[in-house]
N, C-alpha and C. Protein backbone atom coordinates (compact mmCIF):
# COMPACT_ATOMS: atom_id res chain seq x y z
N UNK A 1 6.22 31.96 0.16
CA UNK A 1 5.74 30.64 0.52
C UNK A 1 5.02 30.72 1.86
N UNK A 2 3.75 29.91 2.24
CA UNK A 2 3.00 30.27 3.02
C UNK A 2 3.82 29.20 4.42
N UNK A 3 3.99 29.56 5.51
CA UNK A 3 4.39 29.15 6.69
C UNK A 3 3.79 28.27 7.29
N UNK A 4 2.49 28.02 6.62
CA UNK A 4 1.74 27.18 7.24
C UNK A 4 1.14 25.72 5.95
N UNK A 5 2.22 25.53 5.28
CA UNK A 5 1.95 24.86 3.98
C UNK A 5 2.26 23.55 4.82
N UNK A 6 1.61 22.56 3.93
CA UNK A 6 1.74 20.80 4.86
C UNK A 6 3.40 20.29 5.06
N UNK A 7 3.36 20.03 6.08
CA UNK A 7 4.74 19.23 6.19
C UNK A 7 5.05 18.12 5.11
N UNK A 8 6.16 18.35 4.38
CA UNK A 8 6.22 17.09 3.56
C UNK A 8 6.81 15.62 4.21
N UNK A 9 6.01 14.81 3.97
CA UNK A 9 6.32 13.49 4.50
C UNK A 9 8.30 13.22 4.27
N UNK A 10 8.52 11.97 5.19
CA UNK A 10 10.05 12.06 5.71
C UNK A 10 10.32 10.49 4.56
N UNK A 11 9.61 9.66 5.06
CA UNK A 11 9.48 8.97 4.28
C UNK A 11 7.88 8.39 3.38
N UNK A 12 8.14 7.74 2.65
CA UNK A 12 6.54 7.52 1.47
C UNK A 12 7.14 6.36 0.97
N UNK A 13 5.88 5.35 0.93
CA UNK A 13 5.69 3.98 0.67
C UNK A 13 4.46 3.75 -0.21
N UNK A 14 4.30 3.15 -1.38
CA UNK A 14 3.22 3.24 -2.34
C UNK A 14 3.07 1.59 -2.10
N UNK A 15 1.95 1.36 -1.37
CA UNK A 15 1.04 -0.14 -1.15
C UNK A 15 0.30 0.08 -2.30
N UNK A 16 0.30 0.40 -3.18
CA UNK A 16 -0.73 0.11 -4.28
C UNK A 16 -0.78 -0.91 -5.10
N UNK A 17 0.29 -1.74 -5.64
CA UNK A 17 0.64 -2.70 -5.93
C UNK A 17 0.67 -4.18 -5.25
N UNK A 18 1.54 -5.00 -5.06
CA UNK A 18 0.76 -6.17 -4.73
C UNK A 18 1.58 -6.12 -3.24
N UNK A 19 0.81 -6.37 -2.49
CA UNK A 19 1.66 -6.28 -0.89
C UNK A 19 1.91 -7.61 -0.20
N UNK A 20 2.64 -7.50 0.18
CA UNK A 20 3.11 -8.93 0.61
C UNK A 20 3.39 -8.89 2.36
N UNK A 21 3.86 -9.96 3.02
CA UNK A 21 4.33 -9.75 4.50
C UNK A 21 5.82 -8.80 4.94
N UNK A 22 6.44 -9.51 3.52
CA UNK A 22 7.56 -8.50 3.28
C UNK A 22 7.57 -6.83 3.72
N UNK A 23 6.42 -6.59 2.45
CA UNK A 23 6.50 -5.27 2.10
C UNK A 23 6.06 -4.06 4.00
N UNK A 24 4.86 -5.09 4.69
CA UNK A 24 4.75 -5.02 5.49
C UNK A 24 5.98 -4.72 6.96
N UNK A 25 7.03 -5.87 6.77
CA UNK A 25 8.24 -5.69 7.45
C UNK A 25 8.95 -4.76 7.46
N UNK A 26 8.84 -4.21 5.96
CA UNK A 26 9.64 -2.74 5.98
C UNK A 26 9.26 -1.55 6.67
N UNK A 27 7.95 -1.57 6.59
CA UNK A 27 6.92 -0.69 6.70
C UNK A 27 7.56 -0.59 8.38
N UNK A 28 7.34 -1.53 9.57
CA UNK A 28 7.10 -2.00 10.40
C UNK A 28 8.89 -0.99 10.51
N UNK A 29 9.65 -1.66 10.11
CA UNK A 29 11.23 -1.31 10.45
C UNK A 29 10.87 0.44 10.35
N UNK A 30 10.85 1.11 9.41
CA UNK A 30 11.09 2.57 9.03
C UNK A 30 10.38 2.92 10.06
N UNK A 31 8.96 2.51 10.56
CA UNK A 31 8.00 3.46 11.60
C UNK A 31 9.29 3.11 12.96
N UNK A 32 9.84 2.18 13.62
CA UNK A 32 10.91 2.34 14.31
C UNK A 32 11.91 2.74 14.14
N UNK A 33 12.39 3.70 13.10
CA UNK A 33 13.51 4.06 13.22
C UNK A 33 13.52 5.57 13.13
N UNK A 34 11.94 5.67 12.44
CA UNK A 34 11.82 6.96 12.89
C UNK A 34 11.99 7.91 14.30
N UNK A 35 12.07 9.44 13.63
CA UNK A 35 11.80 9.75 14.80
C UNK A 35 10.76 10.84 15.30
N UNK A 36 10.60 11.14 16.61
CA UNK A 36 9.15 11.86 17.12
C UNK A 36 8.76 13.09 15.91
N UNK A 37 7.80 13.20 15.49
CA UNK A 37 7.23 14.21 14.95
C UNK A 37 7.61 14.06 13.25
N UNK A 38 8.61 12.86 13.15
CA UNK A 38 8.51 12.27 11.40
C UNK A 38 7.51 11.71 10.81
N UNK A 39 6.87 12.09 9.68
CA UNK A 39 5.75 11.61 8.93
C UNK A 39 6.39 10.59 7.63
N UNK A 40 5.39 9.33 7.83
CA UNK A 40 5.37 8.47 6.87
C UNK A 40 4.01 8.57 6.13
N UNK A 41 4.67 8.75 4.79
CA UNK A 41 3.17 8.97 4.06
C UNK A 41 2.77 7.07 3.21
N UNK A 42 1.44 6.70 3.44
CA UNK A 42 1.31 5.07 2.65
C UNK A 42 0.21 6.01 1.51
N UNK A 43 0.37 4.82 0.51
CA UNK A 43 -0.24 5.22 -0.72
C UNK A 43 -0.79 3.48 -0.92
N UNK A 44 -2.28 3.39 -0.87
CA UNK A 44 -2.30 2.12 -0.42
C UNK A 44 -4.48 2.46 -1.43
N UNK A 45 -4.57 0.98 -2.00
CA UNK A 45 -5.83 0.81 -2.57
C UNK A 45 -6.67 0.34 -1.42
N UNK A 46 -6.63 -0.48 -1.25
CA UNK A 46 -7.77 -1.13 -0.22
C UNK A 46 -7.88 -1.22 1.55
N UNK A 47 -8.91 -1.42 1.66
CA UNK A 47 -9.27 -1.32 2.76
C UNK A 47 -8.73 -2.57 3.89
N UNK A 48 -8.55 -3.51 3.14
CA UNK A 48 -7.47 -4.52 4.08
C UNK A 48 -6.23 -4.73 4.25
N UNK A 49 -5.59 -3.34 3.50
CA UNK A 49 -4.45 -3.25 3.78
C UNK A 49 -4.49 -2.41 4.53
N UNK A 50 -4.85 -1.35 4.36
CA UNK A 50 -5.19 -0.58 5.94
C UNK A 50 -5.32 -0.90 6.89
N UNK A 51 -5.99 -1.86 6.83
CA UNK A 51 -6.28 -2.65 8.31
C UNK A 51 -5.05 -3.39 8.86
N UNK A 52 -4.77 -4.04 7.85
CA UNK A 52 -3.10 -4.81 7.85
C UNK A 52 -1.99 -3.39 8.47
N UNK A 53 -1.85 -2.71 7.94
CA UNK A 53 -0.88 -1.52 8.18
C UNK A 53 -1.20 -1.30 9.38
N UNK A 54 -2.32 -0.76 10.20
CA UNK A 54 -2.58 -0.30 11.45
C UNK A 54 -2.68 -1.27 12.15
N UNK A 55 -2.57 -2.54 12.33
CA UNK A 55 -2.66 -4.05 13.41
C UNK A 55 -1.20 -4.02 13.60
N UNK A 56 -0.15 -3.50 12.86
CA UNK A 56 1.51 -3.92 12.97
C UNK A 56 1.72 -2.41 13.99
N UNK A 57 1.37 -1.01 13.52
CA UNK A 57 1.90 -0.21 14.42
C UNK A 57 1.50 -0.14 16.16
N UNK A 58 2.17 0.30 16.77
CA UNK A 58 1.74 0.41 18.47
C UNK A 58 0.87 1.48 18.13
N UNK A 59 -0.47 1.62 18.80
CA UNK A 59 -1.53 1.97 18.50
C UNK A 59 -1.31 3.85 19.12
N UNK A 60 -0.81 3.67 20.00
CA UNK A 60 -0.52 5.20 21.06
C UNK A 60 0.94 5.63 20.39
N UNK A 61 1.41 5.45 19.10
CA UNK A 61 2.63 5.52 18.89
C UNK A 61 2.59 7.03 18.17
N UNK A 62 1.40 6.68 17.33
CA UNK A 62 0.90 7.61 16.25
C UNK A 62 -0.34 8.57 15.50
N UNK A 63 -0.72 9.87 14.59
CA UNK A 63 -1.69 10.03 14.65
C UNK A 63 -1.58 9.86 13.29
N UNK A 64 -2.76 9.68 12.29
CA UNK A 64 -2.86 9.66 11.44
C UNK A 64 -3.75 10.34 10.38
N UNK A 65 -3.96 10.54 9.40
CA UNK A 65 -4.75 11.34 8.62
C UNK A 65 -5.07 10.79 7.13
N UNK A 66 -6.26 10.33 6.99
CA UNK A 66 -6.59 9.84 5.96
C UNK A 66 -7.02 10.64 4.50
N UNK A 67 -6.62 10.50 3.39
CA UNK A 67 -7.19 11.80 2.59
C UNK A 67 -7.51 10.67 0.90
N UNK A 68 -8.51 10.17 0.82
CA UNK A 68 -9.17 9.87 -0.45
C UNK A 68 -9.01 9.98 -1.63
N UNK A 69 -7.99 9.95 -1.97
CA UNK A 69 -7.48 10.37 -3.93
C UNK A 69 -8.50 9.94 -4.71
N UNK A 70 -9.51 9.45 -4.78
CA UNK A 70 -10.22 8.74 -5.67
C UNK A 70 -10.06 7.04 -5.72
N UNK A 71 -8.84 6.98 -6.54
CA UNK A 71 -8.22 5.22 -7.09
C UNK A 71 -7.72 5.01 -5.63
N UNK A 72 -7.25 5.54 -4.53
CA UNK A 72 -6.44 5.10 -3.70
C UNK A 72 -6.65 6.08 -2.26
N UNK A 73 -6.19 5.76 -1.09
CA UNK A 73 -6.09 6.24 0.02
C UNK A 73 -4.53 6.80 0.08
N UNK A 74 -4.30 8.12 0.61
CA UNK A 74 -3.14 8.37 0.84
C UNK A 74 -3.12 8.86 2.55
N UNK A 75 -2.30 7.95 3.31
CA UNK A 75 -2.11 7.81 4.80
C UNK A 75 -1.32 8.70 5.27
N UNK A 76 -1.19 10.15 6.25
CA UNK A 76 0.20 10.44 6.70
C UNK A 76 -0.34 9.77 8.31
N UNK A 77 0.96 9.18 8.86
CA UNK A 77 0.96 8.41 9.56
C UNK A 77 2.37 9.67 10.57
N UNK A 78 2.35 10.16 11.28
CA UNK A 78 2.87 11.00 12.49
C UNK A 78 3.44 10.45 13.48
N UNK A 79 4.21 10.13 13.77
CA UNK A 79 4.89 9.18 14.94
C UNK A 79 5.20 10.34 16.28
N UNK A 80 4.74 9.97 17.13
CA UNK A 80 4.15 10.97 18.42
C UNK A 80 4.88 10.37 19.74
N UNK A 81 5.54 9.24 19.21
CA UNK A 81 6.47 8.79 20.97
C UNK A 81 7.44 8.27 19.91
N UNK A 82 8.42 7.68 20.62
CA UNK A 82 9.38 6.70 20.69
C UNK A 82 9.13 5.60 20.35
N UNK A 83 8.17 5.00 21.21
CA UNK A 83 7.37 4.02 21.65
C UNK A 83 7.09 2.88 20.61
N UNK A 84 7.72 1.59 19.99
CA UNK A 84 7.27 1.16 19.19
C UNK A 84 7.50 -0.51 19.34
């Protein structure tokens, strides 16, 4: 196995379906309870939920990486402080 294969996400959340403020709250809880250097992976269709998702996190909290499936965006989202 190669040593340098992707970190698998800690936790994963599929926004593809219908999102609500709710679904959002959770989202919001898990990125704080994480911890430094844990990846949350989103699985998310549109572009205003993205936008929605990144207006709730502290902006210097995290790095992120976007990767294009075709039908959907898949987010790993890196939590880089404490800080939330």
């Amino acid at each position: 196995m190669n040593s340098r294969s992707k970190q698998k996400p800690d936790y994963v959340l599929d926004f593809r379906g219908a999102i609500s403020s709710i679904t959002l709250l959770k989202m919001s809880d898990i990125f704080k309870e994480m911890k430094t250097n844990q990846i949350l992976e989103l699985l998310v269709h549109d572009k205003d939920t993205m936008d929605d998702i990144f207006k709730i996190l502290p902006k210097s909290s995290y790095i992120k990486k976007v990767i294009n499936e075709g039908s959907f965006n898949r987010i790993s989202v890196k939590k880089i402080t404490e800080e939330s």
